[in-house]
Protein backbone atom coordinates (compact mmCIF):
# COMPACT_ATOMS: atom_id res chain seq x y z
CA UNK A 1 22.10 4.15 -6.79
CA UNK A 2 19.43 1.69 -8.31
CA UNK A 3 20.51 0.41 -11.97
CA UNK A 4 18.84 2.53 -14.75
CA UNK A 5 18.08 5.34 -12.30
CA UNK A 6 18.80 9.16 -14.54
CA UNK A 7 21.59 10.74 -11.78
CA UNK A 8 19.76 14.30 -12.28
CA UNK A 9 16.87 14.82 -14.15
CA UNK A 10 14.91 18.32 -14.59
CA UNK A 11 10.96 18.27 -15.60
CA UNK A 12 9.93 20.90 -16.82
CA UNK A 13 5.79 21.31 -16.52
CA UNK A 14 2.69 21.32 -13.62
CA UNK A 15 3.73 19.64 -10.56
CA UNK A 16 1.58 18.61 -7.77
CA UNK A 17 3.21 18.05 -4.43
CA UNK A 18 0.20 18.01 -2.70
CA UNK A 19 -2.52 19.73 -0.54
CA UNK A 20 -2.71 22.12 1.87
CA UNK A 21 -4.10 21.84 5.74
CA UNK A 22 -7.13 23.51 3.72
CA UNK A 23 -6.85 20.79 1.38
CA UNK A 24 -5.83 23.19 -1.66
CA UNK A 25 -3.31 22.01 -3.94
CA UNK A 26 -0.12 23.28 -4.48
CA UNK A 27 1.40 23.27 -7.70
CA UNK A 28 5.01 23.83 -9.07
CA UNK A 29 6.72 24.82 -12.65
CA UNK A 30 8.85 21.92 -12.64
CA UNK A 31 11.42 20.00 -10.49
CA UNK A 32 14.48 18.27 -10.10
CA UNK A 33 15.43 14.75 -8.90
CA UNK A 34 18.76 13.21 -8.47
CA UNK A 35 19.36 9.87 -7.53
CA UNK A 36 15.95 8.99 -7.52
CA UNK A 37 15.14 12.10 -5.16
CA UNK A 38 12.91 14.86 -6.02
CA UNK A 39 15.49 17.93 -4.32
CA UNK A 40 13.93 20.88 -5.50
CA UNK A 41 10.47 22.45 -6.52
CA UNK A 42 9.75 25.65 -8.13
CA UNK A 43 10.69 27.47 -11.48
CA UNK A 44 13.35 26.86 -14.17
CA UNK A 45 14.26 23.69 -12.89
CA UNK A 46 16.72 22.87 -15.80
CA UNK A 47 19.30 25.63 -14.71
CA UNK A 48 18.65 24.89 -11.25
CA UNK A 49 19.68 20.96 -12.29
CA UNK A 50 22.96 22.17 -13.78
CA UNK A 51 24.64 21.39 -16.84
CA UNK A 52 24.43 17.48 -17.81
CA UNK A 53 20.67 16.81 -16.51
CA UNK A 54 18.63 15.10 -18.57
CA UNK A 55 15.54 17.84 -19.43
CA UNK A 56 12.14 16.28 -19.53
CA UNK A 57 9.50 18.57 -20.91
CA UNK A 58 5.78 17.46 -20.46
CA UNK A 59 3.85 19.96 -22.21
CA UNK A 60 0.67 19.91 -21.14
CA UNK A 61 0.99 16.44 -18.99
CA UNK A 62 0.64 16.72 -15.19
CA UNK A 63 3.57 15.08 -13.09
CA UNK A 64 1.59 13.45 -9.46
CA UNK A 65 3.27 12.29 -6.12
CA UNK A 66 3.27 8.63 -6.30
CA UNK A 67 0.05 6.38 -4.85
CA UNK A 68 0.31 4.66 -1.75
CA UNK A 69 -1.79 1.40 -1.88
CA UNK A 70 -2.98 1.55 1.87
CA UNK A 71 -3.88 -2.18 2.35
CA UNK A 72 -2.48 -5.25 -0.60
CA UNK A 73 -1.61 -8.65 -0.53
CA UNK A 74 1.54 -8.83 -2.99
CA UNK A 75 1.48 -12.45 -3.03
CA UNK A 76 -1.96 -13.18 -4.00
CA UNK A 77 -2.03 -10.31 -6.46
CA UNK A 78 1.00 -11.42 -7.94
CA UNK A 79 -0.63 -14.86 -8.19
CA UNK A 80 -3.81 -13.49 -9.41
CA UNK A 81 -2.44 -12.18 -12.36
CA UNK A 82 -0.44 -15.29 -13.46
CA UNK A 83 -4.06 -17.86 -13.07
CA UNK A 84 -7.58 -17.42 -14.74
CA UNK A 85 -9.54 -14.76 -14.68
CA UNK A 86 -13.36 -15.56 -13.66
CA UNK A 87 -14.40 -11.96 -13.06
CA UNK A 88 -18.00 -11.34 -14.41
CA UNK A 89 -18.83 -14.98 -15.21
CA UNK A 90 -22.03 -15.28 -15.69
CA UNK A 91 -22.78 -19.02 -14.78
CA UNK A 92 -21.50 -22.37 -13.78
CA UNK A 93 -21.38 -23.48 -17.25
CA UNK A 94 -19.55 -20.66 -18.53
CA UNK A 95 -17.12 -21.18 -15.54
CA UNK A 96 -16.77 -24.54 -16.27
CA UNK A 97 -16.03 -23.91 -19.98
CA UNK A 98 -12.99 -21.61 -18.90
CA UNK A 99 -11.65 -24.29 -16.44
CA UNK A 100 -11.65 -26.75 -19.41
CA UNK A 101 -9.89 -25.08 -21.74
CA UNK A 102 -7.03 -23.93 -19.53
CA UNK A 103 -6.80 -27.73 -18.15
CA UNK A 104 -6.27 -28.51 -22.39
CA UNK A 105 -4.07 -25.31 -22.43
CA UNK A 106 -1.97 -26.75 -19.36
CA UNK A 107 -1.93 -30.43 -19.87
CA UNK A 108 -2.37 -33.33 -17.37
CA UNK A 109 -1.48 -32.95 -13.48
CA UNK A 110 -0.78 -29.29 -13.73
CA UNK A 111 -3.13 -27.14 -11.56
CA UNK A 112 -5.60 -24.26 -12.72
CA UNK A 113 -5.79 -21.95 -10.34
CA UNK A 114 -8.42 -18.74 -11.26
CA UNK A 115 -9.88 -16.05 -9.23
CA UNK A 116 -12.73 -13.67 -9.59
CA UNK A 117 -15.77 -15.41 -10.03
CA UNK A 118 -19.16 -14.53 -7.49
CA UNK A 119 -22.08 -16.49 -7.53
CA UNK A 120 -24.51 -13.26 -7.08
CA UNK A 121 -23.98 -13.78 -10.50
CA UNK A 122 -24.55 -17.16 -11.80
CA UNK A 123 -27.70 -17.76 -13.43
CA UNK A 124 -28.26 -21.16 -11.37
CA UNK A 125 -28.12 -19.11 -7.99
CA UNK A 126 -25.72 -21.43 -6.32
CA UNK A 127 -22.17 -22.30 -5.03
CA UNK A 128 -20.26 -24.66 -7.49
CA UNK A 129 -18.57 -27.87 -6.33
CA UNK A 130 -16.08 -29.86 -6.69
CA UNK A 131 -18.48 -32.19 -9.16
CA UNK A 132 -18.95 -29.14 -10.89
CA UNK A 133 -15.23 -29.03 -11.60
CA UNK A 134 -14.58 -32.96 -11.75
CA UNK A 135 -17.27 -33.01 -14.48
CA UNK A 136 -14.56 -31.12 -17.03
CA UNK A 137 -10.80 -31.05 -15.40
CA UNK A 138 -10.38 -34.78 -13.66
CA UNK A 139 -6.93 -35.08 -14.12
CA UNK A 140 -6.26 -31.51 -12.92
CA UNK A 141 -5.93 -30.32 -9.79
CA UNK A 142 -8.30 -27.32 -9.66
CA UNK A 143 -8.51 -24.20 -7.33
CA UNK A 144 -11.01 -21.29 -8.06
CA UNK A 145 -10.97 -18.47 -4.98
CA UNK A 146 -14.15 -16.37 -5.33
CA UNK A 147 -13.79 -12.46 -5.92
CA UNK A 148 -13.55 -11.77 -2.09
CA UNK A 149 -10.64 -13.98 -1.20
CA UNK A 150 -12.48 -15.43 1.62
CA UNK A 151 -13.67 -18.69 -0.24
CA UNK A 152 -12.89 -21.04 -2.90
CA UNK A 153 -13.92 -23.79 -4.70
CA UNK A 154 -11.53 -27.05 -5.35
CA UNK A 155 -12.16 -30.48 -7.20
CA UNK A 156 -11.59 -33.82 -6.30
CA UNK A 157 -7.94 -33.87 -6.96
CA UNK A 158 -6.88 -30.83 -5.41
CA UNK A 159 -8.39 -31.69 -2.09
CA UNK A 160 -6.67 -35.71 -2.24
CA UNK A 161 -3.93 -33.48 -2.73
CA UNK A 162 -3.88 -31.34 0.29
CA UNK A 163 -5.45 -34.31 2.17
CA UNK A 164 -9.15 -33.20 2.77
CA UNK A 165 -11.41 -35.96 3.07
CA UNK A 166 -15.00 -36.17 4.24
CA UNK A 167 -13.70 -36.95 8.06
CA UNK A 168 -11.46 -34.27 7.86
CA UNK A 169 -11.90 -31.77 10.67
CA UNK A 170 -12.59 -27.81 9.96
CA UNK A 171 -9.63 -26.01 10.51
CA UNK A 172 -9.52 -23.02 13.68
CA UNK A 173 -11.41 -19.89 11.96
CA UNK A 174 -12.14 -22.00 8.64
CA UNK A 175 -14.97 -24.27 7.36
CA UNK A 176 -14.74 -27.14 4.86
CA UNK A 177 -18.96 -27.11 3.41
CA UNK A 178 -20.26 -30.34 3.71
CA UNK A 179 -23.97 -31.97 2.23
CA UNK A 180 -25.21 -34.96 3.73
CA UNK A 181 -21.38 -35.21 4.98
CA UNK A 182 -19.51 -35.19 2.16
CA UNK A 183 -17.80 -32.54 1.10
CA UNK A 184 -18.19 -29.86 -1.60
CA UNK A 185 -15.15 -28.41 -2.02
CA UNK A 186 -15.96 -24.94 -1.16
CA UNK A 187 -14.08 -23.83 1.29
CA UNK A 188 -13.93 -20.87 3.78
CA UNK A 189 -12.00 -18.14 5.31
CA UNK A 190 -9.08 -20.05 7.04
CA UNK A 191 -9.90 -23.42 4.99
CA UNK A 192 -8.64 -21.77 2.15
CA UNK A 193 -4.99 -22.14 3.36
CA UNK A 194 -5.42 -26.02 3.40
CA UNK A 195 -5.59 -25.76 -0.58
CA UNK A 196 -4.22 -22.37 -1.29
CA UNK A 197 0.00 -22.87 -0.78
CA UNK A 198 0.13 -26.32 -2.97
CA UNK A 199 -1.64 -24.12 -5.79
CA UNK A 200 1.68 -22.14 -6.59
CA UNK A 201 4.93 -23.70 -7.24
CA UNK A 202 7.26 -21.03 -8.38
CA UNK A 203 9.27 -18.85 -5.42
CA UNK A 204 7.73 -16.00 -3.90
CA UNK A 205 9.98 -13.51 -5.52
CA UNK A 206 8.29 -14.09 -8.52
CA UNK A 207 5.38 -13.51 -7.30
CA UNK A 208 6.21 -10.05 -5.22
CA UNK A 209 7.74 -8.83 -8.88
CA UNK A 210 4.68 -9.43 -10.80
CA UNK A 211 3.10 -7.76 -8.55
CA UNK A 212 5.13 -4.75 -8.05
CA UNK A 213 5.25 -4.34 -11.81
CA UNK A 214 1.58 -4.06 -12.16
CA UNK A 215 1.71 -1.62 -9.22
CA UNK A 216 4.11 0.97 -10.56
CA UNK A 217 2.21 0.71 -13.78
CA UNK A 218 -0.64 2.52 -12.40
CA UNK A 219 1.53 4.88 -10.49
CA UNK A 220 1.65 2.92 -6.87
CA UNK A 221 5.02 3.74 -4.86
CA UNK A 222 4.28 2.39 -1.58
CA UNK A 223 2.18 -0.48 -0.68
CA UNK A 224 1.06 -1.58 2.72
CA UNK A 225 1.57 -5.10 2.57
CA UNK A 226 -0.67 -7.11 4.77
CA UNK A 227 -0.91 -10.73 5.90
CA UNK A 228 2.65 -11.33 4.78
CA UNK A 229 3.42 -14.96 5.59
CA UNK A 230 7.19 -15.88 6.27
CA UNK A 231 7.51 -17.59 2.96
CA UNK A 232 6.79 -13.56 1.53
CA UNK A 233 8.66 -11.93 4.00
CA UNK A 234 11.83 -14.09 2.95
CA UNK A 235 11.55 -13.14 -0.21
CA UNK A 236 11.04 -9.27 0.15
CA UNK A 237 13.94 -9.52 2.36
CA UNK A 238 16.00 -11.17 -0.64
CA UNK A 239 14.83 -8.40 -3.26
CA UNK A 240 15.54 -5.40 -0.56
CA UNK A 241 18.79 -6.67 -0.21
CA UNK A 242 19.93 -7.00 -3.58
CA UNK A 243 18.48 -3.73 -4.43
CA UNK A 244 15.78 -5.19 -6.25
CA UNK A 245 12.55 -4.44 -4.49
CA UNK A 246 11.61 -0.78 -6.19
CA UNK A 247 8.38 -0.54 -4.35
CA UNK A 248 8.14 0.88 -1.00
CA UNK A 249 6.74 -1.63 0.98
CA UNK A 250 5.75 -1.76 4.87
CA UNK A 251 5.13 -5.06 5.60
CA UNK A 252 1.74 -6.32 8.12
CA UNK A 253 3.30 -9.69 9.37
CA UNK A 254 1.16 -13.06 9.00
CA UNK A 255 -0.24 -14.24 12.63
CA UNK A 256 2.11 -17.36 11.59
CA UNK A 257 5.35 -15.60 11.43
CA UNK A 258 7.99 -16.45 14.36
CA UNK A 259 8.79 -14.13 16.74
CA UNK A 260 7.99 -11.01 14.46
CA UNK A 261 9.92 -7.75 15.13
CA UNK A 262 10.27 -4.31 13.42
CA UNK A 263 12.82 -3.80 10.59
CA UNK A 264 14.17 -1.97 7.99
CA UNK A 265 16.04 -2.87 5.11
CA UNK A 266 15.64 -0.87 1.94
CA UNK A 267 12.39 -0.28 0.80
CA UNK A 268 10.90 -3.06 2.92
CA UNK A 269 10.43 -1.78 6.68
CA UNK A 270 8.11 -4.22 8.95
CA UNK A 271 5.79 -2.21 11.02
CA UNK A 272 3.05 -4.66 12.13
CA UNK A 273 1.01 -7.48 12.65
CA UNK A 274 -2.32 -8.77 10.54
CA UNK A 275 -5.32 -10.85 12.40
CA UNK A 276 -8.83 -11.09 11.27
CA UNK A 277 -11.98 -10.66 13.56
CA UNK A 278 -14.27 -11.92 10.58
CA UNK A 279 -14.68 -12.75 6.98
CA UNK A 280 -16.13 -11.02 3.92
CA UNK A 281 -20.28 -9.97 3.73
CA UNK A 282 -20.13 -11.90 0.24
CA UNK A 283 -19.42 -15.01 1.88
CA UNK A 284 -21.71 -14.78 4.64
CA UNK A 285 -18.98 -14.91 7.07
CA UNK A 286 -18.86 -10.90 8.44
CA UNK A 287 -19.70 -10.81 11.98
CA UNK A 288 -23.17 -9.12 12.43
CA UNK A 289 -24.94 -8.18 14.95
CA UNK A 290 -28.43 -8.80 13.21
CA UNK A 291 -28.89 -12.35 11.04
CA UNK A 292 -28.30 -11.48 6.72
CA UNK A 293 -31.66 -10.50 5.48
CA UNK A 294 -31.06 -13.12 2.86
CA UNK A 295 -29.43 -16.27 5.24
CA UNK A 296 -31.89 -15.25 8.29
CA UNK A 297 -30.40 -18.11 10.87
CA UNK A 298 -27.01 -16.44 9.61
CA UNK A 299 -24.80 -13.79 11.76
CA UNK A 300 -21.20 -14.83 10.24
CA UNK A 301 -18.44 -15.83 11.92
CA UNK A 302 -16.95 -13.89 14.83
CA UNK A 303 -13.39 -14.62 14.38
CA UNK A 304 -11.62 -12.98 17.78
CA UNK A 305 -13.99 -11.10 20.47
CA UNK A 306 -12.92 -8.75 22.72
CA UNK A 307 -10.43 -10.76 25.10
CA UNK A 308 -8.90 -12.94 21.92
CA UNK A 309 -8.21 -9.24 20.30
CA UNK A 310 -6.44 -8.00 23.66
CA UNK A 311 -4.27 -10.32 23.36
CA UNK A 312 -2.99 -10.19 19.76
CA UNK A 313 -2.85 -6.06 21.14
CA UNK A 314 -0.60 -7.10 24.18
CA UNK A 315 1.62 -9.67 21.71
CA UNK A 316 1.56 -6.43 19.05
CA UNK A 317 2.88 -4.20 22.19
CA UNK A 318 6.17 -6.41 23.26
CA UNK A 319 7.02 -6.75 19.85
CA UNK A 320 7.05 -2.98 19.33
CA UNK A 321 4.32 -3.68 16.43
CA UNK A 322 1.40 -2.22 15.53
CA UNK A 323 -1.68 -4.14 15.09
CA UNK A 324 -3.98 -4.21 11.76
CA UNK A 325 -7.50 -5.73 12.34
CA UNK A 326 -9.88 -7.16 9.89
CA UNK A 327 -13.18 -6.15 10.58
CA UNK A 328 -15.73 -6.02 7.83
CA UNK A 329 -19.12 -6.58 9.82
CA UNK A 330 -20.57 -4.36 12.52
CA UNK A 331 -20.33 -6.99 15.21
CA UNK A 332 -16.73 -7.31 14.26
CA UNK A 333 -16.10 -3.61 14.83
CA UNK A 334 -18.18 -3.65 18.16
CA UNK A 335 -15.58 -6.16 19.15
CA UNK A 336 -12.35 -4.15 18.07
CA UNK A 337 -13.80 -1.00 19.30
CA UNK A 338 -14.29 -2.43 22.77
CA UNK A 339 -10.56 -3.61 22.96
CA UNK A 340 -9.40 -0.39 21.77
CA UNK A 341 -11.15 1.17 24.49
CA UNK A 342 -9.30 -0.78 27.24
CA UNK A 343 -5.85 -0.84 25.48
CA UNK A 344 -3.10 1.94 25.07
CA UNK A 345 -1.94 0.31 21.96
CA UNK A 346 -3.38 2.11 18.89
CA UNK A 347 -4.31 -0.15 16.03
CA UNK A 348 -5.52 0.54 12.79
CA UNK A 349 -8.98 -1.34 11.32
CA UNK A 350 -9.37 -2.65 7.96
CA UNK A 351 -12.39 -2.21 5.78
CA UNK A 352 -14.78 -1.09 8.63
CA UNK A 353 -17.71 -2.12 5.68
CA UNK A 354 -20.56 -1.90 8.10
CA UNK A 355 -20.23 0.51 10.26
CA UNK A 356 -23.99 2.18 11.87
CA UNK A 357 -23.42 5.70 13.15
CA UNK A 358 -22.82 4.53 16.71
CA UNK A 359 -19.53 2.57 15.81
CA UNK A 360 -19.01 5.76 13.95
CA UNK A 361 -19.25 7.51 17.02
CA UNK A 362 -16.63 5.51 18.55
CA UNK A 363 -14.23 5.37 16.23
CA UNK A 364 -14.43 9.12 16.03
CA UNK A 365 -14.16 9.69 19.78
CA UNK A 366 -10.99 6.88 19.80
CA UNK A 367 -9.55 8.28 16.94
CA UNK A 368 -8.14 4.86 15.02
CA UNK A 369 -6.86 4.95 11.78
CA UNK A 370 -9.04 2.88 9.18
CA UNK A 371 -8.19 1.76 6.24
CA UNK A 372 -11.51 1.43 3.83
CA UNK A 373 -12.08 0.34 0.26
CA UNK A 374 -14.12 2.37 -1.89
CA UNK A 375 -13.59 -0.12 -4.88
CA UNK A 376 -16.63 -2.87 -2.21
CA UNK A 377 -18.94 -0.21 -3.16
CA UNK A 378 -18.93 -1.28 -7.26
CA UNK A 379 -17.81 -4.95 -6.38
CA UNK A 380 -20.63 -5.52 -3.75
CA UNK A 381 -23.30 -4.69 -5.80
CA UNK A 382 -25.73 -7.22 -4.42
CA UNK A 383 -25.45 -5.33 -0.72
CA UNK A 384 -28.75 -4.71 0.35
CA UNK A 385 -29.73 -8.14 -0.84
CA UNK A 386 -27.77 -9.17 2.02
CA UNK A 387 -27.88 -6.63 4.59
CA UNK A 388 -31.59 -4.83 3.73
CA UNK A 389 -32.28 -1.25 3.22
């Protein structure tokens, strides 16, 4: 039994345990948990909890099942919320304003890592650099990841730090941006990881907590974890074992992880494998199948076709895994469609962004599982900019 966990407690008030096959819902008086398990459902639950259970009375408060977050990265949320928020920045010069006061607020040598900022919004209509940065935090090392995840910016010192120099080749599914060949510091997709791990010091347990506390905050129990590098994994093991890990988590394993295999240990249970087929439509890098109505030479980047995706699908298969695919661009999903078609393993498709009513089709007719993100529609405001009407 988890420390601070009420043996037997009896709420009294509107349940909802959930919907129907009609999708009605079906609501209760009250229950009981013990132990941290709701046992019963129905009427009077305080006599059915017995004498000693603590009574909880909600008036006219609604008790709901707990959320399951169906796609998260723990890590980088947990890290999000510890570094600077750039969400709705407005410009360059009001993001460089915030990355000079938190170098002041930090002191010398320590980095500033922030996250959030999208240059759909910035008055000057353009990436920043690493001069950009250089200009107002030289003596820090500075990492800003743009809203999407898929790119970031660094200065000067952050990429001496991680070793990027003008020569310095792009990585396998990344790009380091270069002008006149030297480079910018924006980086993207797999570039990011070059930068990205020398950001964050502390342990990775730290991390997964901060996390998991903002999660049960708003009322998320379970959280599919995905892209969970072994550095994460190690630590969710540590925090399942000693009892400490109070989100449910089933963990999407990092292509990077060694000889990955199912397991359960508390509430962590590892049930897959994570690859991406392309990047993000903010960044430009979503696999189309048409050019960006607003890059026209532009069709993304097609991170695994057809026979790379087979594969990863034949490696998910002997390790009794299921696969999780990134696929945000219609190209991407013609790709992960036409490998689902040929293999008996069933995967499941992130995002599926851009998807015309004959991938539609397909998916229907295969019947995968997809995992989509409502919250693009509000944060990808500037879509038809990029894609047209």
């Amino acid at each position: 039994m988890r420390e601070g966990v009420v043996r037997t407690l009896a709420v009294v008030g509107r349940v909802l345990e959930g919907f129907d096959e009609k999708g009605r819902p079906l609501w209760h008086d009250g229950m009981v948990v013990e132990e941290g398990r709701v046992v019963y459902l129905g009427s009077h639950p305080e006599e059915r909890a017995g004498p000693g259970a603590k009574v909880v009375e909600i008036g006219e408060g609604v008790v709901l099942p707990g959320f399951t977050d169906s796609h998260a990265h723990l890590a980088s949320l947990g890290l999000s919320l510890r570094t600077l928020d750039l969400r709705g920045v407005r410009s360059i010069k009001e993001l460089k304003r915030r990355v000079a006061e938190r170098a002041v607020e930090l002191g010398p040598g320590e980095w500033v890592v922030g996250r959030g900022w999208d240059q759909e919004l910035f008055e000057e209509k353009r990436w920043p650099t690493r001069w950009d940065l250089d200009e107002v935090a030289p003596a820090n090392p500075v990492l800003l990841v743009r809203v999407c995840g898929h790119v970031a910016v660094a200065n000067t010192l952050a990429l001496s730090l991680a070793g990027i120099t003008d020569s310095t080749p792009n990585p396998p599914g990344g790009c380091i941006e270069r002008v006149g060949g030297r480079v910018t510091g924006v980086l993207k997709e797999a570039a990011v990881q070059l930068v990205y791990p020398a950001a964050w010091r502390g342990s990775f347990e730290e991390l997964v907590k901060e996390a998991e506390k903002t999660m049960l905050h708003y009322g998320v129990t379970c959280v599919h974890a995905m892209s969970v590098t072994s550095e994460e994994l190690g630590a969710l093991r540590n925090l399942a074992r000693a009892g400490k890990l109070k989100l449910r988590v089933r963990a999407y394993l990092d292509p990077t992880v060694p000889e990955p295999k199912p397991e359960s240990e508390g509430s962590l249970t590892v049930v897959g494998l994570k690859v991406l087929a392309d990047g993000s439509i903010g960044a430009r890098t979503a696999a189309l199948r048409k050019p960006y109505s607003d890059d026209p030479g532009n069709i993304g980047v097609l991170l695994m076709d057809k026979a790379a995706l087979l594969r990863e699908l034949e490696k998910a298969r002997k390790a009794g895994l299921q696969l999780a695919v990134h696929a945000i661009g219609d190209k991407a999903l013609e790709e992960v469609l036409a490998a689902a078609k040929i293999s008996s393993t069933r995967l499941r498709i992130e995002h599926a962004s851009l998807a015309p009513p004959d991938l539609l089709d397909e998916l229907t007719e295969l019947g995968l599982w997809v995992s989509a993100q409502p919250r693009f529609v509000i944060s990808d405001w500037w879509i038809v900019s990029r894609l047209g009407r």
